[in-house]
PDB file of N, CA and C in Angstrom:
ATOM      1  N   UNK A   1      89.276  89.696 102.739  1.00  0.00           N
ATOM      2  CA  UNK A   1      89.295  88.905 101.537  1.00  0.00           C
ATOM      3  C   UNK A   1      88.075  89.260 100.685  1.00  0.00           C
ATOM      4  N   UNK A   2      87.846  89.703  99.410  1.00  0.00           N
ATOM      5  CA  UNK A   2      87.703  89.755  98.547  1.00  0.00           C
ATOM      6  C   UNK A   2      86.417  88.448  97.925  1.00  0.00           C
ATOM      7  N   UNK A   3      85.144  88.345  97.755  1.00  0.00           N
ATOM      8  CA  UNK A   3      84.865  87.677  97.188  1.00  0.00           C
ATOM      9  C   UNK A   3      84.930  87.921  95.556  1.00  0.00           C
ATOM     10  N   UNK A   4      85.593  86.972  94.814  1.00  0.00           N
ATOM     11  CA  UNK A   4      85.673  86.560  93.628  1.00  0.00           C
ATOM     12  C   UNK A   4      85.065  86.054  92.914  1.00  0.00           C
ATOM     13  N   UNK A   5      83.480  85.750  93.229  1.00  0.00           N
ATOM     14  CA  UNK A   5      82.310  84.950  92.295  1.00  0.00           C
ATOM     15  C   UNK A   5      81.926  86.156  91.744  1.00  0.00           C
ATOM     16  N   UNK A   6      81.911  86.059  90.181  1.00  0.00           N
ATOM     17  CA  UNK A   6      81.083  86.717  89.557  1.00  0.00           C
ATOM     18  C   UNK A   6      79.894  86.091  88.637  1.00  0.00           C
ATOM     19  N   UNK A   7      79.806  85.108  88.911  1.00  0.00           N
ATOM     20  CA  UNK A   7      78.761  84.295  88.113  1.00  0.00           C
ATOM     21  C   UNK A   7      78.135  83.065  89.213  1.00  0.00           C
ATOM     22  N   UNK A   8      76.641  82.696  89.392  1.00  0.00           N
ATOM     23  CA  UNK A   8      76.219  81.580  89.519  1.00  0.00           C
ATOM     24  C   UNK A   8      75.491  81.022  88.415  1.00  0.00           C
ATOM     25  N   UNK A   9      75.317  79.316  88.880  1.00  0.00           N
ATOM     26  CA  UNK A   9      74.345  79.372  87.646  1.00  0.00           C
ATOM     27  C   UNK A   9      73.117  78.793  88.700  1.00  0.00           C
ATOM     28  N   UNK A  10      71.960  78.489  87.702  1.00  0.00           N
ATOM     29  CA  UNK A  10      70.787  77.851  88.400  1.00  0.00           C
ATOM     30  C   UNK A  10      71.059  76.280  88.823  1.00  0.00           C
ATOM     31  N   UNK A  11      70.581  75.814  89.654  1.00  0.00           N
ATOM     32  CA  UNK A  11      70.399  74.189  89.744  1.00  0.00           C
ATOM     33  C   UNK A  11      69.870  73.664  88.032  1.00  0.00           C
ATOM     34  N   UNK A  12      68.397  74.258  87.082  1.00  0.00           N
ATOM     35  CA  UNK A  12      68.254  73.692  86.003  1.00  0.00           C
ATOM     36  C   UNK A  12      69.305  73.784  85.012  1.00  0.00           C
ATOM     37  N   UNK A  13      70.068  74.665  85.067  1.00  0.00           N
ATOM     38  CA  UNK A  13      70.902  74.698  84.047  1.00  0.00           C
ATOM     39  C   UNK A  13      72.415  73.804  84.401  1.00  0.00           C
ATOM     40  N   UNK A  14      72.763  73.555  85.707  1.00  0.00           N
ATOM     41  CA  UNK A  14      73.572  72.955  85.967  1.00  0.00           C
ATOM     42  C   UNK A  14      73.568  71.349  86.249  1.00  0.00           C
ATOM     43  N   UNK A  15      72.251  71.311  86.659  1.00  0.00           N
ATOM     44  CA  UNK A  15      71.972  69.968  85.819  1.00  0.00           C
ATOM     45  C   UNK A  15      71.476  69.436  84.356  1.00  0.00           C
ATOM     46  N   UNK A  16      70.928  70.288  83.351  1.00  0.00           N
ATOM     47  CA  UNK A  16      71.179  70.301  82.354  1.00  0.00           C
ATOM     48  C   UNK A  16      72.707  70.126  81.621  1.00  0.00           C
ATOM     49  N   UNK A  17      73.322  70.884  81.828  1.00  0.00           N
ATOM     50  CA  UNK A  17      75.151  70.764  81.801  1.00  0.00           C
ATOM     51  C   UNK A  17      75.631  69.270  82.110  1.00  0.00           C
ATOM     52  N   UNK A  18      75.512  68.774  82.840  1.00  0.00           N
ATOM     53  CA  UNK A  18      76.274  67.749  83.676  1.00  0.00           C
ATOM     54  C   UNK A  18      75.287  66.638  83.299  1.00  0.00           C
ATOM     55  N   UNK A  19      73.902  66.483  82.443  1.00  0.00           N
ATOM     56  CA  UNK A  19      73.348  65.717  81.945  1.00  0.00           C
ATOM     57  C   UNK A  19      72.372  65.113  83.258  1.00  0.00           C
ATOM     58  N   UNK A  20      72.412  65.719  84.118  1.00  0.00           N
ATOM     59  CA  UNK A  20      72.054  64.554  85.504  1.00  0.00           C
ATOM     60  C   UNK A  20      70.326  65.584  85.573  1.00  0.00           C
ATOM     61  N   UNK A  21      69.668  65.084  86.463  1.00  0.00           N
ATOM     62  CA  UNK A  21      68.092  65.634  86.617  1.00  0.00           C
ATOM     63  C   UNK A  21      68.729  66.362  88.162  1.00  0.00           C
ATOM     64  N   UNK A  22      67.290  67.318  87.538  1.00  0.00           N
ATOM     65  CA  UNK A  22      67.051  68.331  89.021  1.00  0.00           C
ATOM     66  C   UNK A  22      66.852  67.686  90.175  1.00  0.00           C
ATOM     67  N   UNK A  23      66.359  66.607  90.159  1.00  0.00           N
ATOM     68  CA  UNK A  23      65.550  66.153  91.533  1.00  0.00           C
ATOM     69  C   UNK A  23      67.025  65.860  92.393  1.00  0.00           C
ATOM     70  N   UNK A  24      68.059  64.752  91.356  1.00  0.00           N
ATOM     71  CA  UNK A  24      68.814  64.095  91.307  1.00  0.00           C
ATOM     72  C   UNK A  24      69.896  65.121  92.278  1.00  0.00           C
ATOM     73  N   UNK A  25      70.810  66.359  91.480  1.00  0.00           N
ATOM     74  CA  UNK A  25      71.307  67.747  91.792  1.00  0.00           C
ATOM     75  C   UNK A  25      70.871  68.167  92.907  1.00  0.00           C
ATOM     76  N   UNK A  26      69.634  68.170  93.347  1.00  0.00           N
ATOM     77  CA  UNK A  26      68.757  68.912  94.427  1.00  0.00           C
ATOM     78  C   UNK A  26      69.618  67.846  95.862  1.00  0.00           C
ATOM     79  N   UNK A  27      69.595  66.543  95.477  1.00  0.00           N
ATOM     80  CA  UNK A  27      69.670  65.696  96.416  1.00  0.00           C
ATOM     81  C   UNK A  27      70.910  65.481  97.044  1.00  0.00           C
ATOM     82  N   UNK A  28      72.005  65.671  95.876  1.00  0.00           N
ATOM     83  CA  UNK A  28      73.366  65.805  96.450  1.00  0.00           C
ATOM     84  C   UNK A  28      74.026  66.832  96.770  1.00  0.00           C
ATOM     85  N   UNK A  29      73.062  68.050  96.463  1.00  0.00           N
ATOM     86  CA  UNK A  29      72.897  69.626  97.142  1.00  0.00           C
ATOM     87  C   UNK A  29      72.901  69.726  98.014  1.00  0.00           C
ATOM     88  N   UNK A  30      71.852  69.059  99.169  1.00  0.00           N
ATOM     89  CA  UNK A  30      71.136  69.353 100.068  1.00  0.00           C
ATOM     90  C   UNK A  30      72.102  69.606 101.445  1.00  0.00           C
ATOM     91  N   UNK A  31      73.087  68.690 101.554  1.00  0.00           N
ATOM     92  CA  UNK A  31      73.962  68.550 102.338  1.00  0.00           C
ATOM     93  C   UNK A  31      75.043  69.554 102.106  1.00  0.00           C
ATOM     94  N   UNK A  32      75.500  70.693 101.131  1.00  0.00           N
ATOM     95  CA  UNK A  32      76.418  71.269 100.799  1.00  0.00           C
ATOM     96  C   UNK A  32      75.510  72.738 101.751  1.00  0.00           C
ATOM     97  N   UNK A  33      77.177  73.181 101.977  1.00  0.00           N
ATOM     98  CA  UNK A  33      77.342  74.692 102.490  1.00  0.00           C
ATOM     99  C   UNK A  33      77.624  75.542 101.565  1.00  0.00           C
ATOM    100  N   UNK A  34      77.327  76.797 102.177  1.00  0.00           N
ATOM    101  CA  UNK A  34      77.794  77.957 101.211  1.00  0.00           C
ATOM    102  C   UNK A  34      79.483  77.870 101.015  1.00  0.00           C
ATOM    103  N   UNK A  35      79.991  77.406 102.065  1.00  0.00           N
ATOM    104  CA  UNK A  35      81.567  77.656 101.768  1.00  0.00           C
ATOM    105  C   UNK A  35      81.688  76.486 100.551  1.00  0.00           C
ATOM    106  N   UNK A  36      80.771  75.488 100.271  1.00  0.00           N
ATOM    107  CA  UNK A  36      80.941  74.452  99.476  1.00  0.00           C
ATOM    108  C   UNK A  36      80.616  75.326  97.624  1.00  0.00           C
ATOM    109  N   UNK A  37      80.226  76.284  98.034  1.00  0.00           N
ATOM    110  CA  UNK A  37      79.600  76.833  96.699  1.00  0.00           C
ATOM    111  C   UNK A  37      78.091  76.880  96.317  1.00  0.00           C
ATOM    112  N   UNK A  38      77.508  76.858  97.440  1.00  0.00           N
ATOM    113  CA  UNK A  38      75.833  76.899  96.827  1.00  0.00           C
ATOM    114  C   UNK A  38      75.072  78.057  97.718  1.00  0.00           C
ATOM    115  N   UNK A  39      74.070  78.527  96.847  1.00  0.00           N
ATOM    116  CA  UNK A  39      73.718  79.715  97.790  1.00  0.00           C
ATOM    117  C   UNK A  39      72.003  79.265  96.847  1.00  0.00           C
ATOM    118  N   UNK A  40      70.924  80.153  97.819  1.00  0.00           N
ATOM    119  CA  UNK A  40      70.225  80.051  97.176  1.00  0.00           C
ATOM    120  C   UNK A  40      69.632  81.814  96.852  1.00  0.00           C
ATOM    121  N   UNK A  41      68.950  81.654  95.648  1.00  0.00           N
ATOM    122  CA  UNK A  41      68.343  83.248  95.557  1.00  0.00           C
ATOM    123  C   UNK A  41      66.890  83.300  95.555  1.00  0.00           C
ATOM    124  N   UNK A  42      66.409  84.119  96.098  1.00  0.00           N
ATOM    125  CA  UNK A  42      65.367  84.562  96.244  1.00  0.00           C
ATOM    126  C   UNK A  42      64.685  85.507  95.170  1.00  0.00           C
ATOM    127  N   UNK A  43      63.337  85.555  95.108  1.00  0.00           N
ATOM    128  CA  UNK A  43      62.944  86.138  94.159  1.00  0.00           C
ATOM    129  C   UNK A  43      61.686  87.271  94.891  1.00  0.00           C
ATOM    130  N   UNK A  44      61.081  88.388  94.214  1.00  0.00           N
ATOM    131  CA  UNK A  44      60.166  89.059  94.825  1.00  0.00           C
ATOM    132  C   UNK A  44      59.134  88.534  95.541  1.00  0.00           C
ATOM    133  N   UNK A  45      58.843  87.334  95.207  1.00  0.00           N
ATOM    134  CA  UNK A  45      57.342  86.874  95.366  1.00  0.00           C
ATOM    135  C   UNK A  45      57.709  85.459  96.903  1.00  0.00           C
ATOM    136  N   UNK A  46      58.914  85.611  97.365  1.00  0.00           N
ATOM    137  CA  UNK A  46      59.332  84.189  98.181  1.00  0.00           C
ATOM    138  C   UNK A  46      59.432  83.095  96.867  1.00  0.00           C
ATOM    139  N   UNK A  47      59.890  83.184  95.846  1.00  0.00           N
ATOM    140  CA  UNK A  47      60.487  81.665  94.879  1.00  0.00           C
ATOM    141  C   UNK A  47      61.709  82.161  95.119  1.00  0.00           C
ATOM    142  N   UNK A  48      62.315  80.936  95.251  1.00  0.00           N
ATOM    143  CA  UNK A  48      63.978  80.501  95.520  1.00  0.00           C
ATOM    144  C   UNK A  48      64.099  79.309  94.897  1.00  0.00           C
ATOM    145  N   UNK A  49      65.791  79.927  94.333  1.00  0.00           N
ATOM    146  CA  UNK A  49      66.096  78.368  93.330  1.00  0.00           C
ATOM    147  C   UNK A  49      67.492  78.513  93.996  1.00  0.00           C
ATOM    148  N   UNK A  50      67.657  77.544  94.057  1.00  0.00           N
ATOM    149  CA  UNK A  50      68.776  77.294  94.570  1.00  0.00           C
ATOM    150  C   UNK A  50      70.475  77.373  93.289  1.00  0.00           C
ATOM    151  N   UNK A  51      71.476  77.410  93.453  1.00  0.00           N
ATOM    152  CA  UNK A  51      72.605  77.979  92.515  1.00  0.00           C
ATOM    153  C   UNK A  51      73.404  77.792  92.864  1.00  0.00           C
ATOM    154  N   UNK A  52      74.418  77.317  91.895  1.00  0.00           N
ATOM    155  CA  UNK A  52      75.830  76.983  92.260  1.00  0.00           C
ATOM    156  C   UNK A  52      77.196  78.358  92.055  1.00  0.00           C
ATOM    157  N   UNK A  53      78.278  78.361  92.600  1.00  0.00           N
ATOM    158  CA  UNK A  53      79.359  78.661  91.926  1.00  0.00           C
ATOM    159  C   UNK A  53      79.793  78.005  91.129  1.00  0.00           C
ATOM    160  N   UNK A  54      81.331  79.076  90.504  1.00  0.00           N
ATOM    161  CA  UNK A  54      82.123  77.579  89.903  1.00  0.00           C
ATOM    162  C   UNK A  54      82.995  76.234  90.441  1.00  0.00           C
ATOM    163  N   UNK A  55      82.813  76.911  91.917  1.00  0.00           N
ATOM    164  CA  UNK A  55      83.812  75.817  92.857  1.00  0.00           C
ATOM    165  C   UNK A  55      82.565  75.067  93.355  1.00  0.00           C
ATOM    166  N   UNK A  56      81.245  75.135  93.500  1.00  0.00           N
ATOM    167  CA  UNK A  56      80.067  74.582  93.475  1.00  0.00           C
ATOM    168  C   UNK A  56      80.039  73.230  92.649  1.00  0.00           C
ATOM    169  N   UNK A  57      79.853  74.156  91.702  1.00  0.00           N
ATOM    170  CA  UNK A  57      79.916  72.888  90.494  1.00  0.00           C
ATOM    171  C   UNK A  57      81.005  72.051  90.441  1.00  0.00           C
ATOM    172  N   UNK A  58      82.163  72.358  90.922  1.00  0.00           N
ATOM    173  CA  UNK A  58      83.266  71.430  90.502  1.00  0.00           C
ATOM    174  C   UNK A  58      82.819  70.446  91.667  1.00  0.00           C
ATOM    175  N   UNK A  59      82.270  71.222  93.211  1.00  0.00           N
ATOM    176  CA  UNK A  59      81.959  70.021  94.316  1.00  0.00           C
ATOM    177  C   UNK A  59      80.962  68.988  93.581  1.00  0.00           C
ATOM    178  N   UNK A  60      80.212  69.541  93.274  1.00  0.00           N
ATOM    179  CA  UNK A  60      79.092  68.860  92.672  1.00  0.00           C
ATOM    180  C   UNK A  60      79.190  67.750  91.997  1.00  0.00           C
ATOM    181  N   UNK A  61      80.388  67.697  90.986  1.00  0.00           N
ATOM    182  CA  UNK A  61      80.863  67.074  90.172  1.00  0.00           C
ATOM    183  C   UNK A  61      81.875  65.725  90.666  1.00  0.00           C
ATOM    184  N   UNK A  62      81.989  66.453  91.877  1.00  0.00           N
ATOM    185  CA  UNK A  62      82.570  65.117  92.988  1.00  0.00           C
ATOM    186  C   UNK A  62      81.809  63.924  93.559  1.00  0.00           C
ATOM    187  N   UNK A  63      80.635  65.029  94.349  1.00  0.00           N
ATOM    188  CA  UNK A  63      79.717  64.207  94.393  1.00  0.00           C
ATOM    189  C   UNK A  63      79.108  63.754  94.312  1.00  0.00           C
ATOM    190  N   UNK A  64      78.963  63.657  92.782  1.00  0.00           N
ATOM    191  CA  UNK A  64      78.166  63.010  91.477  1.00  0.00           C
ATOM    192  C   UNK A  64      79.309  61.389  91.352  1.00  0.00           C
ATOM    193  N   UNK A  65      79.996  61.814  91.080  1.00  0.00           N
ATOM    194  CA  UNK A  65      81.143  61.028  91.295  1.00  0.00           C
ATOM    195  C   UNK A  65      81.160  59.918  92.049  1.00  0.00           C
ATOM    196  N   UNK A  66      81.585  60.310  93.164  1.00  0.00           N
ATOM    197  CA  UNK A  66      81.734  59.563  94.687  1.00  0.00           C
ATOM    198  C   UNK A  66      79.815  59.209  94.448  1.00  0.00           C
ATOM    199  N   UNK A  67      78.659  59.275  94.470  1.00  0.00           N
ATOM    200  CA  UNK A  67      77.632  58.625  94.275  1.00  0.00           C
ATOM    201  C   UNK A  67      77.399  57.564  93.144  1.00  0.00           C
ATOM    202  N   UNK A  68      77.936  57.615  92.223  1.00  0.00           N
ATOM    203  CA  UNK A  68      78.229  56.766  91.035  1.00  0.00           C
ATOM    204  C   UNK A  68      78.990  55.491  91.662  1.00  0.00           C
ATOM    205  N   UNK A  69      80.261  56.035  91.774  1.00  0.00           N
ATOM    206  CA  UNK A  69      81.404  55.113  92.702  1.00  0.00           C
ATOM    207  C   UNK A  69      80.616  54.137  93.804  1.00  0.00           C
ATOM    208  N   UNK A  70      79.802  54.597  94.606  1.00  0.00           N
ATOM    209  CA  UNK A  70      78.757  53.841  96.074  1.00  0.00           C
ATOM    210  C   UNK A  70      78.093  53.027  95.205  1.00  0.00           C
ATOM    211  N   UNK A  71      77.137  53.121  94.038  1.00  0.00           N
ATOM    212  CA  UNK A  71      76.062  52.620  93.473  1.00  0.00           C
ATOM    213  C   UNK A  71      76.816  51.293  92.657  1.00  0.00           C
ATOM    214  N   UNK A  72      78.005  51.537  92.732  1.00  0.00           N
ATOM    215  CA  UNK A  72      78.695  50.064  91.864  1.00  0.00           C
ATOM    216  C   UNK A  72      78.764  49.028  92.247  1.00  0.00           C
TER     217      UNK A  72
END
């Protein structure tokens, strides 16, 4: 099988998008797998930011969701 991601985005920009804070994103991240859509990248120096797919983000968007839904 074939991976089909040709794009991630960053955690800042995907919480920028979705209006919600980094800390916030980071937190309902933390618990997600790569098969969930999140990977993190590395940079020359050891900085890593963590990044979604687009099936990432759509999880994300769930469990933004379903956390909204608990808090009522």
């Amino acid at each position: 099988m074939l991976n089909k991601v040709y794009f991630v985005k960053t955690i800042d920009r995907v919480a920028a998008e979705l209006g919600e804070t980094v800390d916030r994103i980071f937190d309902l991240a933390s618990d997600m797998e790569t098969e969930d859509g999140v990977i993190w990248v590395y940079g020359p120096s050891d900085d890593s930011v963590i990044a979604f797919t687009p099936f990432g983000i759509e999880n994300l968007q769930e469990l933004i969701e379903m956390d909204r839904d608990h808090a009522r």
